[in-house]
PDB file of N, CA and C in Angstrom:
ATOM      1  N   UNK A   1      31.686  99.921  56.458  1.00  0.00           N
ATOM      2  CA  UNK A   1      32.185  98.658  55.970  1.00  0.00           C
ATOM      3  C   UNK A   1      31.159  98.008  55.053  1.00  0.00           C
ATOM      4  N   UNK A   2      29.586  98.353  55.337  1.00  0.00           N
ATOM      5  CA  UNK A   2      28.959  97.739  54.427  1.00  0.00           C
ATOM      6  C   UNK A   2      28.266  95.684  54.671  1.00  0.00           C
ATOM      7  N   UNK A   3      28.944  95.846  55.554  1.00  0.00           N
ATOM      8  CA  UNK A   3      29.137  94.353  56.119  1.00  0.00           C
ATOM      9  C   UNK A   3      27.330  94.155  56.217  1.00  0.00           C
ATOM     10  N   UNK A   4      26.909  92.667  55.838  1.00  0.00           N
ATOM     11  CA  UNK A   4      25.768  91.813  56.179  1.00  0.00           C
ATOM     12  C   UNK A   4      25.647  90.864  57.514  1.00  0.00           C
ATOM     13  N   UNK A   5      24.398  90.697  58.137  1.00  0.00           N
ATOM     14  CA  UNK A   5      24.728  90.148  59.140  1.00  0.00           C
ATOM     15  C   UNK A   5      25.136  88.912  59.372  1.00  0.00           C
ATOM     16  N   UNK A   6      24.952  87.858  57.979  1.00  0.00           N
ATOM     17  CA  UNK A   6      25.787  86.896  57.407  1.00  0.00           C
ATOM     18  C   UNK A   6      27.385  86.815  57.532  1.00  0.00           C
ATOM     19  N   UNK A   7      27.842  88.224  57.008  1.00  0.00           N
ATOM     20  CA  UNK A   7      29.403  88.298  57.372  1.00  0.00           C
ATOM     21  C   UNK A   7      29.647  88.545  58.384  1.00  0.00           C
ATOM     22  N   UNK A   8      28.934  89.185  59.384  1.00  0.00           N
ATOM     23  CA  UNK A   8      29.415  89.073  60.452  1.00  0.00           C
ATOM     24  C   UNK A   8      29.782  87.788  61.361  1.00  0.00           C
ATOM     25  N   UNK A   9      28.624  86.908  60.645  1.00  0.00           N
ATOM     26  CA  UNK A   9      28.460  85.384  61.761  1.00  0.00           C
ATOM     27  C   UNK A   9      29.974  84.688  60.677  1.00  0.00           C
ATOM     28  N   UNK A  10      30.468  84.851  59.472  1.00  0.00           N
ATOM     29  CA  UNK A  10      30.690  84.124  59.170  1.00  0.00           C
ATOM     30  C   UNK A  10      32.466  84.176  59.899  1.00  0.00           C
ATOM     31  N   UNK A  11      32.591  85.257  59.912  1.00  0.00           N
ATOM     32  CA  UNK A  11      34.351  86.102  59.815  1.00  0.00           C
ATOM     33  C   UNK A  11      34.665  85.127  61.785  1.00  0.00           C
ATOM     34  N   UNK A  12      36.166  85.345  61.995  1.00  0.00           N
ATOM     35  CA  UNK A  12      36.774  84.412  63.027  1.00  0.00           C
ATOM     36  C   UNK A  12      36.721  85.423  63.914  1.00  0.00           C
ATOM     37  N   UNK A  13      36.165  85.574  64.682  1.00  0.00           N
ATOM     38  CA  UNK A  13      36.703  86.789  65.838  1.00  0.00           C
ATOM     39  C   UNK A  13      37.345  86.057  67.634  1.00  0.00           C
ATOM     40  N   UNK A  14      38.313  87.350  67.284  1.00  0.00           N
ATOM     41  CA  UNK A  14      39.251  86.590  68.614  1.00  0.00           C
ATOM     42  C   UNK A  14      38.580  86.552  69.830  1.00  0.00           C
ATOM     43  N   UNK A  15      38.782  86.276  70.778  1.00  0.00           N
ATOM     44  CA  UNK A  15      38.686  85.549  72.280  1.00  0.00           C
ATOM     45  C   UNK A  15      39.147  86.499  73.336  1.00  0.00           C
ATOM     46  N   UNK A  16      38.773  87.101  74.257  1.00  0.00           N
ATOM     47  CA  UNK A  16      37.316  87.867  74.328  1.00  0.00           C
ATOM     48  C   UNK A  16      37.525  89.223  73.864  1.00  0.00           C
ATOM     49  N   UNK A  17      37.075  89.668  72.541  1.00  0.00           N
ATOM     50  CA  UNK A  17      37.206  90.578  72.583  1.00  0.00           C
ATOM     51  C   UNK A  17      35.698  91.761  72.149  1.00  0.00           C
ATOM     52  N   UNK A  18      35.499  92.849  71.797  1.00  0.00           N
ATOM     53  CA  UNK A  18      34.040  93.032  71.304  1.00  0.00           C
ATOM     54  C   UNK A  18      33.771  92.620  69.680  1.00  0.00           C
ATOM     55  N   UNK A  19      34.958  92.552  68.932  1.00  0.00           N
ATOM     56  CA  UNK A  19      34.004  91.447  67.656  1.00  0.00           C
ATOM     57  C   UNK A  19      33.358  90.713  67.809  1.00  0.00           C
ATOM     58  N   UNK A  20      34.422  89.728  69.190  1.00  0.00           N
ATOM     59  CA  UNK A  20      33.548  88.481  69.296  1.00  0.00           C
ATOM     60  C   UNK A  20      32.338  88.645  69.758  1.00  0.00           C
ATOM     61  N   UNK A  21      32.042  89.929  70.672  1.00  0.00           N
ATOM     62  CA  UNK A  21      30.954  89.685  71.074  1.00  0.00           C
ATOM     63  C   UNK A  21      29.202  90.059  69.870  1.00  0.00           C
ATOM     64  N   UNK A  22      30.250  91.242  68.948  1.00  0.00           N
ATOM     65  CA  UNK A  22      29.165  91.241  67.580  1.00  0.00           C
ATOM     66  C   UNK A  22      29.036  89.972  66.847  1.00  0.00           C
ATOM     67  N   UNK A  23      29.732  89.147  66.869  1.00  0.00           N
ATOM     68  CA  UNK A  23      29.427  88.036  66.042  1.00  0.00           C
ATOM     69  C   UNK A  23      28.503  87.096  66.570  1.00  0.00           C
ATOM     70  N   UNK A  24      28.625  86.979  68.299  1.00  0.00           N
ATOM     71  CA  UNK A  24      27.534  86.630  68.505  1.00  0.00           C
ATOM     72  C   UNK A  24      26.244  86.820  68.626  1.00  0.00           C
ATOM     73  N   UNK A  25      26.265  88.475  68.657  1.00  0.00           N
ATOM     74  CA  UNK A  25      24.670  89.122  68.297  1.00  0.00           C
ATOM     75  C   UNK A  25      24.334  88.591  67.093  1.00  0.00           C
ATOM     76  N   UNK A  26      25.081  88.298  65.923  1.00  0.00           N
ATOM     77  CA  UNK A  26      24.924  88.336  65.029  1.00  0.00           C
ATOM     78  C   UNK A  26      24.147  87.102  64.504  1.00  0.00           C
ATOM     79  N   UNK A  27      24.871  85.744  65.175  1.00  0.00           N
ATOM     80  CA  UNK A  27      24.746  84.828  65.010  1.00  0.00           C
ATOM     81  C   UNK A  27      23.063  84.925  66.171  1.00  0.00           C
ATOM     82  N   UNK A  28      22.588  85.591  66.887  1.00  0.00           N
ATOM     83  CA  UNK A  28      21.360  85.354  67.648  1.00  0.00           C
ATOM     84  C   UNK A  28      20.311  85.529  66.542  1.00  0.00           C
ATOM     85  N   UNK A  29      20.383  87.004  66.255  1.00  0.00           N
ATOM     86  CA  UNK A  29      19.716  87.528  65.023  1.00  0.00           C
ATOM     87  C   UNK A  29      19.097  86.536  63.767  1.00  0.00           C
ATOM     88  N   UNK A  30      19.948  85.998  63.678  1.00  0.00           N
ATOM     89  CA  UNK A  30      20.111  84.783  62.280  1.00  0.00           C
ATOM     90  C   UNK A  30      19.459  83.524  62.762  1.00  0.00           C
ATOM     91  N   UNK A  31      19.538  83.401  64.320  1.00  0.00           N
ATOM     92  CA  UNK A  31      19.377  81.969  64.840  1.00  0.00           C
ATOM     93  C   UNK A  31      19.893  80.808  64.879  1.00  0.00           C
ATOM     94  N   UNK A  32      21.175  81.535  64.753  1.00  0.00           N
ATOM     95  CA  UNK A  32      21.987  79.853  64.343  1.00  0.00           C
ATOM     96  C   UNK A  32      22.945  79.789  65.426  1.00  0.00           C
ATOM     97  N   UNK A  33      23.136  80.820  66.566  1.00  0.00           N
ATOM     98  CA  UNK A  33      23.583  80.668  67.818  1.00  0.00           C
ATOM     99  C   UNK A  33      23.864  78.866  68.203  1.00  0.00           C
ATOM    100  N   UNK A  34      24.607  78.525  68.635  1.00  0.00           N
ATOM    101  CA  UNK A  34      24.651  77.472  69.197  1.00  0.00           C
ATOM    102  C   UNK A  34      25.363  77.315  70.803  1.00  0.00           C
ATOM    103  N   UNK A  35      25.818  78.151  71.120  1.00  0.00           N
ATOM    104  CA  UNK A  35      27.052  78.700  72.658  1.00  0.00           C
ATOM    105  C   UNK A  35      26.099  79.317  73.647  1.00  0.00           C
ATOM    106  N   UNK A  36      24.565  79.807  73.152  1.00  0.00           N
ATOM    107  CA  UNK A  36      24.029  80.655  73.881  1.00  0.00           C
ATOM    108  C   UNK A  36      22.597  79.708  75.039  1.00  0.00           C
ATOM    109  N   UNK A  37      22.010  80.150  75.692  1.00  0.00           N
ATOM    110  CA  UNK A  37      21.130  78.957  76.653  1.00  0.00           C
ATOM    111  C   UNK A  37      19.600  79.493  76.035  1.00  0.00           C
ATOM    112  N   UNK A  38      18.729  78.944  74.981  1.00  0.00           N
ATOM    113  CA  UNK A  38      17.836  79.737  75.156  1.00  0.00           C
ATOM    114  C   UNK A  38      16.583  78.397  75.183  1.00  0.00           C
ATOM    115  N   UNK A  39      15.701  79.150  76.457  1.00  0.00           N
ATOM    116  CA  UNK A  39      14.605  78.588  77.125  1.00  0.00           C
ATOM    117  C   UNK A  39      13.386  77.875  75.986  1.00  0.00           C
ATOM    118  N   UNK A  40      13.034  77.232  76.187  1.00  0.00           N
ATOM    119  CA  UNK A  40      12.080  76.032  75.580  1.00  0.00           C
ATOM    120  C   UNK A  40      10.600  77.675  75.621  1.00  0.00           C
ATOM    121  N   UNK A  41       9.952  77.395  74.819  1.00  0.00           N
ATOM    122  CA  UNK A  41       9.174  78.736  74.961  1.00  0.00           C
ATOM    123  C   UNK A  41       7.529  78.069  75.512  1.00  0.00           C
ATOM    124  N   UNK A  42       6.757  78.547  76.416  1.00  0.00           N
ATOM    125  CA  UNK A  42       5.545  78.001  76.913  1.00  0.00           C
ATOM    126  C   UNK A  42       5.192  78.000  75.758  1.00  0.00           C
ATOM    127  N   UNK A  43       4.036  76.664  75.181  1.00  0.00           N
ATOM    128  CA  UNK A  43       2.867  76.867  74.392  1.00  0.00           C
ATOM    129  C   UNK A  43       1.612  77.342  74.823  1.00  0.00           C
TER     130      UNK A  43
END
């Protein structure tokens, strides 16, 4: 497909299925996750 990991975060993926779940790798990768819990990091 050629696809960027940009298109992946950007495209609608249905409910629950495994797109959805690449889009949210996708969106981790990038950092723009917002659905996911991630921990305050020790300084």
């Amino acid at each position: 497909m050629g696809a960027a990991i940009r298109d992946l975060t950007d495209a609608i993926h249905p409910h629950p299925t495994l797109s959805e779940t690449l889009g949210a790798a996708a969106e981790v990768q990038l950092g723009t996750a917002t659905d996911l819990y991630r921990p305050k990091r020790k300084k």
